[in-house]
N, C-alpha and C. Protein backbone atom coordinates (compact mmCIF):
# COMPACT_ATOMS: atom_id res chain seq x y z
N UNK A 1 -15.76 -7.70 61.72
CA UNK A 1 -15.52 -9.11 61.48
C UNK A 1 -14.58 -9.26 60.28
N UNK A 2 -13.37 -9.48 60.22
CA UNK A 2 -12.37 -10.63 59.29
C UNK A 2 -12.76 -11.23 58.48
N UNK A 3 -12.95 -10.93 57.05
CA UNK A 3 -12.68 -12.39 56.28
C UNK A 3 -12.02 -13.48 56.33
N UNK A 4 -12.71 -14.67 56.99
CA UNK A 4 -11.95 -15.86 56.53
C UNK A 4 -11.54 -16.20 54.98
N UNK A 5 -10.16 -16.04 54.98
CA UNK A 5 -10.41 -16.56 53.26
C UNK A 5 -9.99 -18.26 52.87
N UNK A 6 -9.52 -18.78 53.98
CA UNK A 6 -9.45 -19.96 53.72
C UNK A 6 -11.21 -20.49 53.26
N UNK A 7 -12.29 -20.08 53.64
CA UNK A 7 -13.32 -20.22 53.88
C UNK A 7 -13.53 -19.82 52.63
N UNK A 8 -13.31 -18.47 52.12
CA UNK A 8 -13.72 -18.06 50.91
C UNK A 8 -12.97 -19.10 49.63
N UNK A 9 -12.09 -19.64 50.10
CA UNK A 9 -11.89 -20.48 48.88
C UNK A 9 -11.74 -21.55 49.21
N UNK A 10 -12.52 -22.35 50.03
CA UNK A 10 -13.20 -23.20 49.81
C UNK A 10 -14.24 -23.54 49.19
N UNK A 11 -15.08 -22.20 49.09
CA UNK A 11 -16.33 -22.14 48.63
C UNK A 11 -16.15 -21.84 47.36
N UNK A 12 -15.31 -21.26 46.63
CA UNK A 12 -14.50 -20.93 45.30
C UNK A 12 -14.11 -22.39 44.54
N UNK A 13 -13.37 -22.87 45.33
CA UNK A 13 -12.95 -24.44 44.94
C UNK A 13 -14.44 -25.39 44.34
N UNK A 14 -15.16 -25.19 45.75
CA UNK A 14 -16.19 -26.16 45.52
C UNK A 14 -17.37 -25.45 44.16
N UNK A 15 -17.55 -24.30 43.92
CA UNK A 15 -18.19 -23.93 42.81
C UNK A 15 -17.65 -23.86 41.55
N UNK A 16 -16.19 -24.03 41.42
CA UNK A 16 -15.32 -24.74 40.43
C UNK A 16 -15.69 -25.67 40.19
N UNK A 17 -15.60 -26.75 40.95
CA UNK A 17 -15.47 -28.09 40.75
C UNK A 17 -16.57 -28.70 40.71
N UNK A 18 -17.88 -27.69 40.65
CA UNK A 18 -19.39 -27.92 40.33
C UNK A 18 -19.46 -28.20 39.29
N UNK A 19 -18.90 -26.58 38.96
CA UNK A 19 -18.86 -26.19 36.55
C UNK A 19 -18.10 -26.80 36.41
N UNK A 20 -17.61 -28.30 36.86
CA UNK A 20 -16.72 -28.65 35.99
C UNK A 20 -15.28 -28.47 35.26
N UNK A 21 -14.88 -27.07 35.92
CA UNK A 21 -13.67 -26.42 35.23
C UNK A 21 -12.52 -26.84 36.43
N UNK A 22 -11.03 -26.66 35.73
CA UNK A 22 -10.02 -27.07 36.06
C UNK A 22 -9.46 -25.95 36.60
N UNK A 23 -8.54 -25.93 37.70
CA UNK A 23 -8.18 -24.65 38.05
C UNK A 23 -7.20 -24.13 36.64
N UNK A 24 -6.52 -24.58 35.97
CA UNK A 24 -6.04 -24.05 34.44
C UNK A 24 -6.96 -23.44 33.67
N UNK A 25 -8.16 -23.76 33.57
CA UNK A 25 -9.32 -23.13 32.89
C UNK A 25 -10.29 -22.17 33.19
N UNK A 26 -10.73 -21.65 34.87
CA UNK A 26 -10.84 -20.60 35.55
C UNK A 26 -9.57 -19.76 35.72
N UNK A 27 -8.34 -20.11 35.82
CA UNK A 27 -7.42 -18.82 35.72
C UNK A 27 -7.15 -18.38 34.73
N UNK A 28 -7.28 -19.10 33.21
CA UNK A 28 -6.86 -18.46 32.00
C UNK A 28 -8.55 -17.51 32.01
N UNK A 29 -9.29 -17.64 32.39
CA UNK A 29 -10.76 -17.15 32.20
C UNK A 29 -10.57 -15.95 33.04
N UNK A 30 -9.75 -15.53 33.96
CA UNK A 30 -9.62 -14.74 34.76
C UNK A 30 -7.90 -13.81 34.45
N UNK A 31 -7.45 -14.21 33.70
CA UNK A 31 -6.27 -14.25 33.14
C UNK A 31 -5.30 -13.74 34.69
N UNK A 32 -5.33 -14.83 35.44
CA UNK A 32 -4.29 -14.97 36.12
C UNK A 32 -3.54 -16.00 35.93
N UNK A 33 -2.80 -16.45 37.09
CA UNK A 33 -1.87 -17.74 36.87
C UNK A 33 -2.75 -18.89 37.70
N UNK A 34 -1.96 -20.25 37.21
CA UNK A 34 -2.95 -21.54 38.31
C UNK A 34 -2.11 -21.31 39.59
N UNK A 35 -1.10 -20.86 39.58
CA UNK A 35 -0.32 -20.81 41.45
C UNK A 35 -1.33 -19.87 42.03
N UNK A 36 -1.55 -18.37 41.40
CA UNK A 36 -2.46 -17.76 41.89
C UNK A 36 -3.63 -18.10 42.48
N UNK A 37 -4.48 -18.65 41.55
CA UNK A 37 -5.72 -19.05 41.82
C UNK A 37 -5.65 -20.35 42.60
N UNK A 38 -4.61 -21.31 42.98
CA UNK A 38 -4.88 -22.32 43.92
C UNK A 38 -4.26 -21.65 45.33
N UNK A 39 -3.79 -20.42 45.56
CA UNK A 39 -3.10 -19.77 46.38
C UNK A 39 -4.31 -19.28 47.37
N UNK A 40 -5.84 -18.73 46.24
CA UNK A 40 -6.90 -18.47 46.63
C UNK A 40 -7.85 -18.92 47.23
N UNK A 41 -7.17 -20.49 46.10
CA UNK A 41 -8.57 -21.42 47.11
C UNK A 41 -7.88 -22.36 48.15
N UNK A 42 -6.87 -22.06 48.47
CA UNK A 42 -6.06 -22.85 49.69
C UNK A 42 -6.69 -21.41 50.91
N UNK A 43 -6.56 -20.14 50.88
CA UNK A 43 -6.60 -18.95 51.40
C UNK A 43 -5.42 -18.53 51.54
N UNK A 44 -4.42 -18.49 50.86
CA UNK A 44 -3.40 -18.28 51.32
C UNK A 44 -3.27 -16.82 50.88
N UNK A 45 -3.90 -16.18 49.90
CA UNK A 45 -3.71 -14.83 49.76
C UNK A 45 -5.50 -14.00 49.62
N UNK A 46 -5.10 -12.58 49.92
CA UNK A 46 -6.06 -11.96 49.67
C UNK A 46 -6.10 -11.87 48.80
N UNK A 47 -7.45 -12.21 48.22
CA UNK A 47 -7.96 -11.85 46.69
C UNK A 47 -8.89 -10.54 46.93
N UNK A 48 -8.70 -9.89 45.85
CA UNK A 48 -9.16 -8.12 45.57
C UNK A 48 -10.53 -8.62 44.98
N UNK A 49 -11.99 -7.67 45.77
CA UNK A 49 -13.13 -7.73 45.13
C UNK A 49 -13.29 -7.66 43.28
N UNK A 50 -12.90 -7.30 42.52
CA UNK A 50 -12.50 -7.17 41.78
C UNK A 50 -12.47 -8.84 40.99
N UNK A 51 -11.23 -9.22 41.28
CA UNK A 51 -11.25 -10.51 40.84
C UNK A 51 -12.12 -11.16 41.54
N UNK A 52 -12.63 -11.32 42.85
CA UNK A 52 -13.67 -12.08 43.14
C UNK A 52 -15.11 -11.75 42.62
N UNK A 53 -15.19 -11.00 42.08
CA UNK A 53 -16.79 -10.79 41.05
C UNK A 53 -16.30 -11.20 39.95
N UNK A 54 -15.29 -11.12 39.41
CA UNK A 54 -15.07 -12.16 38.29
C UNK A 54 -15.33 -13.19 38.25
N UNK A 55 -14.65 -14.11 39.39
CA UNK A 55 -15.06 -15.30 39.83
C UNK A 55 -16.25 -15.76 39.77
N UNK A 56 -16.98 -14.85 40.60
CA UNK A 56 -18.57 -15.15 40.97
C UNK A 56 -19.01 -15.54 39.58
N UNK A 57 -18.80 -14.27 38.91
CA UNK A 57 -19.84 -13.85 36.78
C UNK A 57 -19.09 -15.20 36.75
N UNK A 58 -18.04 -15.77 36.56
CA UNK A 58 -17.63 -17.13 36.18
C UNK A 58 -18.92 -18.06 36.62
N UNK A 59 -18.75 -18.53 37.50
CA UNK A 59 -19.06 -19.16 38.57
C UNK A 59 -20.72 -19.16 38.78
N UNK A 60 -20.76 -18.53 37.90
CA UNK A 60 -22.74 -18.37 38.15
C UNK A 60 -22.91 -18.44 39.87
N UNK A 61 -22.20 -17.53 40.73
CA UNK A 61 -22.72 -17.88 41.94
C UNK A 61 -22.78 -16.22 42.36
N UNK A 62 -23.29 -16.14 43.90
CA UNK A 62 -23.68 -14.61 44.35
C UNK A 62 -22.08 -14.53 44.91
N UNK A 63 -21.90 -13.01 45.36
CA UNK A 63 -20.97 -12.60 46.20
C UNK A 63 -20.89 -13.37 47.47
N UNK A 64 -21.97 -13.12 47.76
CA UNK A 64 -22.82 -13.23 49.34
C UNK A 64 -22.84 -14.46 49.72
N UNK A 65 -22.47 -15.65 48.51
CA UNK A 65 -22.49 -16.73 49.11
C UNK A 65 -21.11 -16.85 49.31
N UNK A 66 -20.18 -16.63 47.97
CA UNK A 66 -18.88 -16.66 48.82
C UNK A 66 -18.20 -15.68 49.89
N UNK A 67 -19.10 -15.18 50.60
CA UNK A 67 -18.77 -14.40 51.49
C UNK A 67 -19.14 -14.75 52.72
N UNK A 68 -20.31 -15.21 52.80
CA UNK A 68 -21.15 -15.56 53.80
C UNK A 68 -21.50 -17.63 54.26
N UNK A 69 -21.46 -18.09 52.76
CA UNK A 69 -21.77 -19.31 52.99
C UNK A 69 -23.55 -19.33 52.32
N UNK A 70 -24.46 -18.11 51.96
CA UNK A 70 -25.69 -18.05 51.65
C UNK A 70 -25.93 -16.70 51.80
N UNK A 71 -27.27 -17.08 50.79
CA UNK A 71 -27.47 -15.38 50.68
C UNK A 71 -28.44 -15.00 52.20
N UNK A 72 -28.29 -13.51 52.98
CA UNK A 72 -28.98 -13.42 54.22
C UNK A 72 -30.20 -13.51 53.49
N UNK A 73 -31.00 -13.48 53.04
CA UNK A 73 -32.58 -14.16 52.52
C UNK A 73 -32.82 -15.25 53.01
N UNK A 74 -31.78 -16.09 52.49
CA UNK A 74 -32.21 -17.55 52.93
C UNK A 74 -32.44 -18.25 53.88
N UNK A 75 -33.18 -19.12 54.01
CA UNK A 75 -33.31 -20.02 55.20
C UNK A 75 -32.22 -20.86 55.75
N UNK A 76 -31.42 -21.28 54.91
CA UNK A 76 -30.30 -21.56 55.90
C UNK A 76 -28.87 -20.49 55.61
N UNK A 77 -29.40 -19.37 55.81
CA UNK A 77 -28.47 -18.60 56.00
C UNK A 77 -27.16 -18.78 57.12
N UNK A 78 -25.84 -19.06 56.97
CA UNK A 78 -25.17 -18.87 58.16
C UNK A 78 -24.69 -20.54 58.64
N UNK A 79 -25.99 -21.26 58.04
CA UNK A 79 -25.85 -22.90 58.41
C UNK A 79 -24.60 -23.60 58.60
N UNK A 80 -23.83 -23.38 57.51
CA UNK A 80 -22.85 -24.30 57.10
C UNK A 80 -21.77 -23.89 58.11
N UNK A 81 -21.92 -22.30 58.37
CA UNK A 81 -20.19 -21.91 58.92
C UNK A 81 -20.87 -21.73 60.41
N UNK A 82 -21.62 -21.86 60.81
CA UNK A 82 -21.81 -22.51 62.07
C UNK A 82 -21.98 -24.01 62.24
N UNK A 83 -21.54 -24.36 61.17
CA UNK A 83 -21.67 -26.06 61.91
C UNK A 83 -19.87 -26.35 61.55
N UNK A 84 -19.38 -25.59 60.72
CA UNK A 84 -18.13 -25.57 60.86
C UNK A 84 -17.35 -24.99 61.73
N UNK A 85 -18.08 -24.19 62.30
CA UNK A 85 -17.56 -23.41 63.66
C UNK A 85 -17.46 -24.56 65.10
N UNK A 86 -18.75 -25.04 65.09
CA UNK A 86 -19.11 -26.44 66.23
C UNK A 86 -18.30 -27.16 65.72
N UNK A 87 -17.52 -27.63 64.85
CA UNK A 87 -16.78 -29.00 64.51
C UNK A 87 -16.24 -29.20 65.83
N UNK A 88 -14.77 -28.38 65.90
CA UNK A 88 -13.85 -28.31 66.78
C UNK A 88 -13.89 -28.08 68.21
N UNK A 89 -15.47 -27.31 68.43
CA UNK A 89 -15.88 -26.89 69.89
C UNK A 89 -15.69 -28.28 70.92
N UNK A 90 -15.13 -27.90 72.21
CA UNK A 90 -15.46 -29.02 72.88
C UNK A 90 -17.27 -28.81 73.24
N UNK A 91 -17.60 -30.26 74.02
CA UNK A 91 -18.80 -30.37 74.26
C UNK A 91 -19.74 -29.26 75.07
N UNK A 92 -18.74 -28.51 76.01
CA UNK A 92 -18.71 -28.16 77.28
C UNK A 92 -19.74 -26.21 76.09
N UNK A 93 -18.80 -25.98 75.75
CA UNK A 93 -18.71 -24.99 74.01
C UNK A 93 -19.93 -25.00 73.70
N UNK A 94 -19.89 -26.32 73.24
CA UNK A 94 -21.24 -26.49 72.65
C UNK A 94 -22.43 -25.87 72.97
N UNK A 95 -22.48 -26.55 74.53
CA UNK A 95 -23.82 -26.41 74.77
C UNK A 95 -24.50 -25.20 75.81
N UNK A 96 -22.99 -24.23 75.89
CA UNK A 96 -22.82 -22.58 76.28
C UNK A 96 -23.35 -21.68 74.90
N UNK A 97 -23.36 -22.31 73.72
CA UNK A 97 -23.59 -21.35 73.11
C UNK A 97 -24.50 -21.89 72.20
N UNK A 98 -25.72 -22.75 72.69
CA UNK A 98 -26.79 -23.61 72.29
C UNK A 98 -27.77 -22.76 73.20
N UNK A 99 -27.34 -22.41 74.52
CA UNK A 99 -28.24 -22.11 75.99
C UNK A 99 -27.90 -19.91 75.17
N UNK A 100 -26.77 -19.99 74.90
CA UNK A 100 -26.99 -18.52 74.34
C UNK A 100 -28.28 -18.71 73.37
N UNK A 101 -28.10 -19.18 72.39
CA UNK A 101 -28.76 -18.65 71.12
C UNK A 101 -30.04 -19.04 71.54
N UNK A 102 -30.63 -20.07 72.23
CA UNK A 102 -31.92 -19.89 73.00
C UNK A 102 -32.36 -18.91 73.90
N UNK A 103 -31.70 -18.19 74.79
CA UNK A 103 -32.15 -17.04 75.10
C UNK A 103 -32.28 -15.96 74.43
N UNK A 104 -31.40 -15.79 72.98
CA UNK A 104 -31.51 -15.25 72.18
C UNK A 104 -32.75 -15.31 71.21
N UNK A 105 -33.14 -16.79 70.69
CA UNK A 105 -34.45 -16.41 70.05
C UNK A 105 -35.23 -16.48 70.63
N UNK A 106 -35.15 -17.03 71.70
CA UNK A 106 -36.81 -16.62 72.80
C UNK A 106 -37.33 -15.24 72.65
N UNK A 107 -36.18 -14.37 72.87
CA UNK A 107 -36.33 -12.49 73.47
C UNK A 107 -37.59 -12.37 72.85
């Protein structure tokens, strides 16, 4: 499976803009540039694990969430980027892979 990184920095953006910090003030904290770091949270480039655990220690947040959307522990593990996945589905989509995942947790 692919990293989405548009995805990953979205979730970057939005835990920025939690703490309050400016993208000028997470990239000097990271000592990159602000083109860089809005390059990241648009997805427009791969960011290296490396700087993204920086981020995170910034960011008081897990890897796993910006990787995943939640940590697999959690109860709504997976939630968000499957309901972002359904946005765009037609109806027809929908409810093929509603009738999957019910045969799936039935088993």
């Amino acid at each position: 499976m692919a990293l989405d990184y548009s995805i990953i920095g979205e979730r970057l953006k939005k835990a920025r803009k939690d703490k309050k910090l400016t993208q000028e003030q997470l990239a000097e904290q990271i000592d990159v540039s602000v083109a860089f770091l809005s390059r990241v949270e648009r997805g427009d480039v791969k960011i290296n694990l490396t700087r993204l655990n920086q981020l995170c220690d910034i960011l008081n947040i897990s890897l796993s969430y910006i990787l995943t959307g939640t940590g697999c522990n959690s109860k709504n593990y997976l939630t968000e980027d499957f309901s972002n996945l359904l946005k765009n589905c037609p109806p027809e989509k929908i409810k093929l892979i509603y009738d999957i995942a019910k045969v799936i947790i039935n088993q």
